[in-house]
Protein backbone atom coordinates (compact mmCIF):
# COMPACT_ATOMS: atom_id res chain seq x y z
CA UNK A 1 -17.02 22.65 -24.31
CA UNK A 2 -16.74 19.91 -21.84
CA UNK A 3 -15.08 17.63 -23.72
CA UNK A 4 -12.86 19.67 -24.65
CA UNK A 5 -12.34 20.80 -21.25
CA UNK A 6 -11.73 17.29 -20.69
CA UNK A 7 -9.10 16.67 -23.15
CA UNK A 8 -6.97 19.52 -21.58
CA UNK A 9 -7.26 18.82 -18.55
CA UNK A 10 -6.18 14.97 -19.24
CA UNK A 11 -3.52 16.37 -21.38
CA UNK A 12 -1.70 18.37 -18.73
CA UNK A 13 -2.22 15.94 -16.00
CA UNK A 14 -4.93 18.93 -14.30
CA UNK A 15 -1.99 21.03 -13.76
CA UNK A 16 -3.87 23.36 -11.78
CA UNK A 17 -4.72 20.38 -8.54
CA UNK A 18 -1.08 19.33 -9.33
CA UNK A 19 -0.86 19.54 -5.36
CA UNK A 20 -3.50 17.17 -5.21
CA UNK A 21 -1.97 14.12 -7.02
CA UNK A 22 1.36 14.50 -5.25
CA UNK A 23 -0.06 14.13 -1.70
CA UNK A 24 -1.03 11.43 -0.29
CA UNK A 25 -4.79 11.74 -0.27
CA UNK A 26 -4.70 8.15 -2.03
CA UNK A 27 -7.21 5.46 -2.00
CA UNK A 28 -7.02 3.00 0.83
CA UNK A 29 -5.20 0.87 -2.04
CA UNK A 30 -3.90 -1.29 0.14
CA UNK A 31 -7.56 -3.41 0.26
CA UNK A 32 -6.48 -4.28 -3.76
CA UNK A 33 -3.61 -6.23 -2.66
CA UNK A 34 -6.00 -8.03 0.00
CA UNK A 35 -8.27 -8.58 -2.59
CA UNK A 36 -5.70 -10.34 -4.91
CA UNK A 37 -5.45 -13.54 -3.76
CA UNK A 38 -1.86 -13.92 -3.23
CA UNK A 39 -0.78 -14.11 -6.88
CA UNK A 40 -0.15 -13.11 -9.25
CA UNK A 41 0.18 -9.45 -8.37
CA UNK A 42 0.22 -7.97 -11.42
CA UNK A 43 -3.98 -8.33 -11.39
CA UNK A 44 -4.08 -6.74 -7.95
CA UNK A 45 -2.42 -3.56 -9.77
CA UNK A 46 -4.06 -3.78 -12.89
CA UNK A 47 -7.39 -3.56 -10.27
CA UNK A 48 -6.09 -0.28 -9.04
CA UNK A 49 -4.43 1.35 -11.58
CA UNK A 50 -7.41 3.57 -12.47
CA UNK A 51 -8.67 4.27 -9.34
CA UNK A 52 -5.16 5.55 -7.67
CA UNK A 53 -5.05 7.68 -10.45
CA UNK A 54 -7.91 9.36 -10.06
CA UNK A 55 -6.09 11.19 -7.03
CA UNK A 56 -2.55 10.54 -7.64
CA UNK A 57 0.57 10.60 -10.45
CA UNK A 58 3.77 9.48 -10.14
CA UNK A 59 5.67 9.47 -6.49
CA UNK A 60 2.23 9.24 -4.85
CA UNK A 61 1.24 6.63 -7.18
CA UNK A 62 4.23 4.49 -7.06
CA UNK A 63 3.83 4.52 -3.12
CA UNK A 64 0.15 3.42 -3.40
CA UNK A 65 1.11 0.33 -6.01
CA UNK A 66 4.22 -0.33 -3.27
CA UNK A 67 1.38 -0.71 -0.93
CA UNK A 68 -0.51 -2.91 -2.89
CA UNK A 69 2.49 -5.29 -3.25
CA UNK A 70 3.00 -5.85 0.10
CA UNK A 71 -0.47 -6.57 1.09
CA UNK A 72 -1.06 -9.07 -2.25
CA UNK A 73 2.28 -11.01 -0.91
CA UNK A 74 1.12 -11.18 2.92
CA UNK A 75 -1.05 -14.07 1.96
CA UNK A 76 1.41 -16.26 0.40
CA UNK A 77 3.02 -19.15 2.50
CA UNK A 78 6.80 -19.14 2.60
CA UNK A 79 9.21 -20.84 4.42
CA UNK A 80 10.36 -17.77 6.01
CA UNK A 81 11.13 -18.49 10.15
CA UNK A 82 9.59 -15.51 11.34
CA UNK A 83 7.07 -12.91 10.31
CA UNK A 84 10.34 -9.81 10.68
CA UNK A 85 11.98 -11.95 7.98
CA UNK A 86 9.00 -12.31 5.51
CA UNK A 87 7.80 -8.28 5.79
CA UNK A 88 11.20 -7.70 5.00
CA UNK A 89 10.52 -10.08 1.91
CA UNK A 90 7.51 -8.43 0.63
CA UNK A 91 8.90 -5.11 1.22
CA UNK A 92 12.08 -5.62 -1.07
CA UNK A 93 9.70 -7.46 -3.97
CA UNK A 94 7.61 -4.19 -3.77
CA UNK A 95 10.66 -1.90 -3.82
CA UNK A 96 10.92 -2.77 -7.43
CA UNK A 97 7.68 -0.65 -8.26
CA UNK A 98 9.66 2.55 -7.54
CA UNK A 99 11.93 4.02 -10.43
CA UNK A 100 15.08 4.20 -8.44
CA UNK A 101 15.63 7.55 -9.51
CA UNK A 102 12.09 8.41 -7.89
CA UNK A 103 12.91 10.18 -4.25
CA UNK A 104 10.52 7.26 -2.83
CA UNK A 105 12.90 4.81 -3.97
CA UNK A 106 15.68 7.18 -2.85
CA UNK A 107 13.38 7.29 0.62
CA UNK A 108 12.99 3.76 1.40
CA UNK A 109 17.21 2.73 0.70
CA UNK A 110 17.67 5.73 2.40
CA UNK A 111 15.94 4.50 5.74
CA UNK A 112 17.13 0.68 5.04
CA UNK A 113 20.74 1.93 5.41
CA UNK A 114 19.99 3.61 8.41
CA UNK A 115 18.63 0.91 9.62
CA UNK A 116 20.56 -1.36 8.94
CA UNK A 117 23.58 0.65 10.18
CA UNK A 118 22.01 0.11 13.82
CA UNK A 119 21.25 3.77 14.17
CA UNK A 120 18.08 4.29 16.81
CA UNK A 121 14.50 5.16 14.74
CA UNK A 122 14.47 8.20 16.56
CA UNK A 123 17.38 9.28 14.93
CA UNK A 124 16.45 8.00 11.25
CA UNK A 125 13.57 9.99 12.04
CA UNK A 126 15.38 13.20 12.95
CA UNK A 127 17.76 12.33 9.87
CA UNK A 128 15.00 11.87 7.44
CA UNK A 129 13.09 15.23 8.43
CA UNK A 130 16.99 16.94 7.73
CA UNK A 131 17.27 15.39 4.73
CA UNK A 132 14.07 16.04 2.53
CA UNK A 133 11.93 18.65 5.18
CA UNK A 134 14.82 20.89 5.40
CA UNK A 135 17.68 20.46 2.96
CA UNK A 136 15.21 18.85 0.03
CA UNK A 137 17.40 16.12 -1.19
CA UNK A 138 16.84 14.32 -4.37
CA UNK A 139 13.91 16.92 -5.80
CA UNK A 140 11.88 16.43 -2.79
CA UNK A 141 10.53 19.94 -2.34
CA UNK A 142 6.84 19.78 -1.10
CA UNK A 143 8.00 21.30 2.37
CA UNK A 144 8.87 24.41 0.47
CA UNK A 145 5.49 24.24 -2.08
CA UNK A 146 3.01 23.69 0.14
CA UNK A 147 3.20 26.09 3.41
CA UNK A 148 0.55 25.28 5.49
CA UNK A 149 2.51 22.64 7.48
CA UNK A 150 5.50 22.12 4.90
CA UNK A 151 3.62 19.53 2.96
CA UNK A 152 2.47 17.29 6.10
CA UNK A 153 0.36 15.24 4.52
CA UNK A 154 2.62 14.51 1.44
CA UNK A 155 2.30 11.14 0.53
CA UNK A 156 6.76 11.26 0.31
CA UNK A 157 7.60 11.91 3.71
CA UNK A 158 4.99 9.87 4.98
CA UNK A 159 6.00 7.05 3.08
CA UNK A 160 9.38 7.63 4.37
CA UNK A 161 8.11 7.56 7.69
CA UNK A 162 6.11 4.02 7.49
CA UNK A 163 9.39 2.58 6.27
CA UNK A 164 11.12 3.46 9.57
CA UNK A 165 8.13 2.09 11.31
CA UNK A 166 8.02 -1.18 9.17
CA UNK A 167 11.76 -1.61 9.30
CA UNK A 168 12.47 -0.47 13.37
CA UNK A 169 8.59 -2.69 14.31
CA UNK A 170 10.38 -6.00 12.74
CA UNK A 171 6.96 -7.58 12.36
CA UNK A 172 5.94 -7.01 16.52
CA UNK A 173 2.51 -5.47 15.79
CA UNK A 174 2.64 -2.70 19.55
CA UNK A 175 6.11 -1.15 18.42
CA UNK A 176 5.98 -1.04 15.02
CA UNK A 177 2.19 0.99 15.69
CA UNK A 178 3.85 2.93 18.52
CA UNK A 179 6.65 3.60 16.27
CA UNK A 180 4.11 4.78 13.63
CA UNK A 181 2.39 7.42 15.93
CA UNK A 182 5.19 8.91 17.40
CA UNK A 183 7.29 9.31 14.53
CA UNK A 184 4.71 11.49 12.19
CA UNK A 185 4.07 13.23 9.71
CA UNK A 186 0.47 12.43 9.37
CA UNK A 187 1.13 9.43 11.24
CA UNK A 188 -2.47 7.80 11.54
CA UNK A 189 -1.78 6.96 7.84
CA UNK A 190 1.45 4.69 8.33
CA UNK A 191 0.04 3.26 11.68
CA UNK A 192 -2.92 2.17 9.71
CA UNK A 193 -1.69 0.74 7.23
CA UNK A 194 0.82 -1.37 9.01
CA UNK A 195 -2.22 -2.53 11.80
CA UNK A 196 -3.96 -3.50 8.99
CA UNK A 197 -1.14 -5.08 6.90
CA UNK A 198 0.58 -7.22 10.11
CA UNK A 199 -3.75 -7.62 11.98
CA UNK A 200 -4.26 -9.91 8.44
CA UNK A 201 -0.81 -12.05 9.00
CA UNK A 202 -1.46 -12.41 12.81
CA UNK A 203 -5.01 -12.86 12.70
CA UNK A 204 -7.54 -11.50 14.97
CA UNK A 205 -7.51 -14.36 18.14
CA UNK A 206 -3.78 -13.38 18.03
CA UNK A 207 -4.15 -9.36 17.93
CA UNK A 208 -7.01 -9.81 21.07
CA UNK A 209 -4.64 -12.49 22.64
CA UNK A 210 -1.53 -9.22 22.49
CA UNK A 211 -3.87 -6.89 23.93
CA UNK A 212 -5.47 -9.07 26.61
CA UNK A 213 -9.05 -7.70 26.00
CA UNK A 214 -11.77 -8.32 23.40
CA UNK A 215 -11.72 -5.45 20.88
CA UNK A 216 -14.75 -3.58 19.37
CA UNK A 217 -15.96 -5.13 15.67
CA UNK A 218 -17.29 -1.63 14.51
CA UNK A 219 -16.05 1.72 13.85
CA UNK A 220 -18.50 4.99 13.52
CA UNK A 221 -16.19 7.26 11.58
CA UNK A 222 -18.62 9.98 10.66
CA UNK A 223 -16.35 11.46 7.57
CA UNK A 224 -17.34 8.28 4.96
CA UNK A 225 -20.58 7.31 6.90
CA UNK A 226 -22.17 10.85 5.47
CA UNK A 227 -25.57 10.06 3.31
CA UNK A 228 -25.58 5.72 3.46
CA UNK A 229 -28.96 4.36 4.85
CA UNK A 230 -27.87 1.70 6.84
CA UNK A 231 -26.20 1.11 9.73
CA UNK A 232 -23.05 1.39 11.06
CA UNK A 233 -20.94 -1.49 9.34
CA UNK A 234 -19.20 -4.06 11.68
CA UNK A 235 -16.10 -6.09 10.31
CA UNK A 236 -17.14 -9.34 9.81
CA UNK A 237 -19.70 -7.86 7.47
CA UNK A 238 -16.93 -6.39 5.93
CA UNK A 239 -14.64 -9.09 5.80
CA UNK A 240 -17.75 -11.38 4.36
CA UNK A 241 -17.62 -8.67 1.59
CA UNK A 242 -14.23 -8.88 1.02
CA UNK A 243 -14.10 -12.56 0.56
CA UNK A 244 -16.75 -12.28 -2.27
CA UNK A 245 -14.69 -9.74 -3.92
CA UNK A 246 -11.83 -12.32 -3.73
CA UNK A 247 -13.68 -15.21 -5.33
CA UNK A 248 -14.93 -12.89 -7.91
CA UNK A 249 -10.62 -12.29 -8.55
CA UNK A 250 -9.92 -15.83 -8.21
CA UNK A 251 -12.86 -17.74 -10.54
CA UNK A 252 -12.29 -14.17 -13.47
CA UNK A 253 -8.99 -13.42 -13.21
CA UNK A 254 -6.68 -16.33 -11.97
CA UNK A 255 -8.51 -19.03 -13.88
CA UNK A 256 -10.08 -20.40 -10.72
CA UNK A 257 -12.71 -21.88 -8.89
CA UNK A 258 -13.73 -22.04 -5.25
CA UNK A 259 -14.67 -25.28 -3.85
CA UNK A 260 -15.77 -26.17 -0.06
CA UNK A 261 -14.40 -22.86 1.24
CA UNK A 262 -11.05 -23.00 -0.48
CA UNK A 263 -9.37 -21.41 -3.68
CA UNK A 264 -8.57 -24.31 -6.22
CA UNK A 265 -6.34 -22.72 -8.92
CA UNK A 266 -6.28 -24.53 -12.11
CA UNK A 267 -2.82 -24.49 -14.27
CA UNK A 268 -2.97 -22.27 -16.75
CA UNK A 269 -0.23 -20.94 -19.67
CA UNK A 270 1.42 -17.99 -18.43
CA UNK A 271 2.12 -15.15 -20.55
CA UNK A 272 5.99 -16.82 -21.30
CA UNK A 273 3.68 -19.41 -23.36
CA UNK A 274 2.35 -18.84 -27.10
CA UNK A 275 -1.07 -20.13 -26.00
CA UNK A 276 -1.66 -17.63 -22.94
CA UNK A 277 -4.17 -15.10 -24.07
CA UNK A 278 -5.00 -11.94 -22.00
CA UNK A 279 -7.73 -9.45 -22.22
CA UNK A 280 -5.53 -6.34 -21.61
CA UNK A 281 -7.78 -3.64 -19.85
CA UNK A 282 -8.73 -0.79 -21.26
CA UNK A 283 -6.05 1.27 -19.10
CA UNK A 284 -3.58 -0.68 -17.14
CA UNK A 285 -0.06 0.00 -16.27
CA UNK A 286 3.13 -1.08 -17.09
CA UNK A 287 4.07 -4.67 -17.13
CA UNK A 288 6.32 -5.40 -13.66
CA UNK A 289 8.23 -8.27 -13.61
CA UNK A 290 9.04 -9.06 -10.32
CA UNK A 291 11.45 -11.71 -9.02
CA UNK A 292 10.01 -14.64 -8.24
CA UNK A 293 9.66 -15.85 -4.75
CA UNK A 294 12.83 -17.56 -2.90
C-alpha cells in the first residue's frame, strides 16, 4: 500500500499540498550556488535539483534555481567597474532559468522596465501589488487561492519584490536591505537573501567597516536549533564547513584539486568534446546553456 501510495502521489505532483510547492517555503538554495565554486553552474543546480523539489514545482522552483545562479556567479572575477554593474550581470545570466512565459519571468522584466523607466521603487512596488495582488496578471492568482493573507508568503510576489530591491539597492548593501524590509511581502526573505548574496562580494571587514561597529558571529534562532546537542553555531564554524563542502565540489565535480589554500582547476574536455564523459545523476534537470561570460 505504500508504494503504491507513493507512485500516486509522485504521479500527480501531491496534488492535495499543491499550495505547498507553489509558495515559497524553499530551501535556503541559495548556499548551492555558494557552494559551487564559481563555475560551471550547471553542477551547483544539478546539487539542488532534488532537494528544491522536495518543497517546490515549477514557478517556485525556477525562482530557487534563479537564486542559485546568482550566488554561483558572485564569485567569479570580471572586469566589471562596479559591484551595481556586475549584480546586474549575474541577474540577467540567471534570468534565463525562467520560461519566459512563466509569470516570474513575466515578474522580473516587468520590474526591470520599471526600473529602468526611472519610476521611484515605491511606486514599482505599489504597481507590482496592482498588477498580480489585485488584477492577477499573467495567471498569477495565489492572492485569490490562498486567503489567509492573499498568498503572502508566495514565493511569486516575493520574488517580484527582491527584484525591486536588487534592481532600486544597485549593489549599496543599507538601501538595497532597507529597500527589502519596507517593501514586503514576507520581506525578511528578500532582505536575506540579498545580505547574504552582496555580505559574500563585500566581505565581512567591509560590512563591519559600513556599519561602524563589530557585529555578533552567532545567531540563536530557536525554530532550526530544536533537538541538536551542541551549541549554538557561530559563523566561522560555519563558513569552515562551507569551505569543505566546496573542496569536496571542486576535487569531484570540476576535476580539481586544492593546493596551499587555493582551487587549482585542471583543463578538462567539456561536454562540446567527444572525449568528455559525465556521470549524469540519477535525477537532474534540464541542461541550461547559459551565455558565456562578457
Amino acid at each position: 500500500f505504500m508504494w503504491e501510495s507513493h507512485i500516486v502521489i509522485a504521479a500527480e505532483h501531491v496534488k492535495f499540498l499543491e499550495p505547498h510547492l507553489s509558495v515559497g517555503q524553499v530551501p535556503a538554495s541559495e548556499i548551492y550556488g555558494l557552494a559551487n565554486g564559481g563555475l560551471p553552474w550547471n553542477i551547483g543546480l544539478r546539487m539542488a535539483y532534488m532537494p528544491i523539489r522536495t518543497v517546490a514545482r515549477e514557478n517556485a522552483a525556477w525562482i530557487s534555481e534563479f537564486y542559485i545562479i546568482m550566488h554561483s556567479l558572485a564569485s567569479l572575477e570580471t572586469d566589471h567597474k562596479t559591484i551595481k554593474d556586475k549584480l546586474f550581470w549575474m541577474s540577467e545570466k540567471a534570468r534565463y532559468v525562467l520560461p519566459n512565459s512563466s509569470y516570474s519571468a513575466k515578474m522580473y522584466d516587468y520590474v526591470k522596465s520599471k526600473y529602468e523607466s526611472g519610476l521611484a521603487w515605491e511606486i514599482t512596488r505599489d504597481s507590482l501589488n496592482y498588477k498580480y495582488q489585485i488584477n492577477n496578471e499573467d495567471g498569477y492568482n495565489w492572492s485569490k487561492l490562498e486567503t489567509k493573507c492573499n498568498g503572502c508568503f508566495a514565493a511569486g510576489i516575493n520574488f517580484g519584490a527582491s527584484i525591486i530591491s536588487l534592481f532600486y539597492g544597485e549593489g549599496d548593501f543599507k538601501e538595497t536591505i532597507k529597500i527589502a524590509s519596507l517593501c514586503g511581502w514576507d520581506s525578511d526573505n528578500p532582505a536575506s537573501t540579498w545580505a547574504g548574496l552582496l555580505g559574500f562580494i563585500y566581505g565581512k571587514k567591509e560590512i563591519v567597516k559600513m556599519f561602524d561597529e563589530e557585529l555578533s558571529t552567532s545567531y540563536n534562532i530557536g525554530r532550526t536549533r530544536i533537538g541538536f546537542e551542541n551549541e549554538i553555531d557561530n559563523f566561522e564554524s560555519m563558513a569552515e564547513k562551507g569551505l569543505k563542502i566546496i573542496d569536496m565540489v571542486v576535487t569531484r565535480k570540476h576535476y580539481g584539486e586544492v593546493k596551499n589554500d587555493k582551487w587549482i582547476f585542471k583543463k578538462f574536455p567539456t561536454r562540446y568534446t567527444n572525449e568528455y564523459v559525465d556521470e549524469p545523476p540519477e535525477v537532474g534537470p534540464p541542461e541550461i546553456d547559459l551565455p558565456e561570460a562578457n
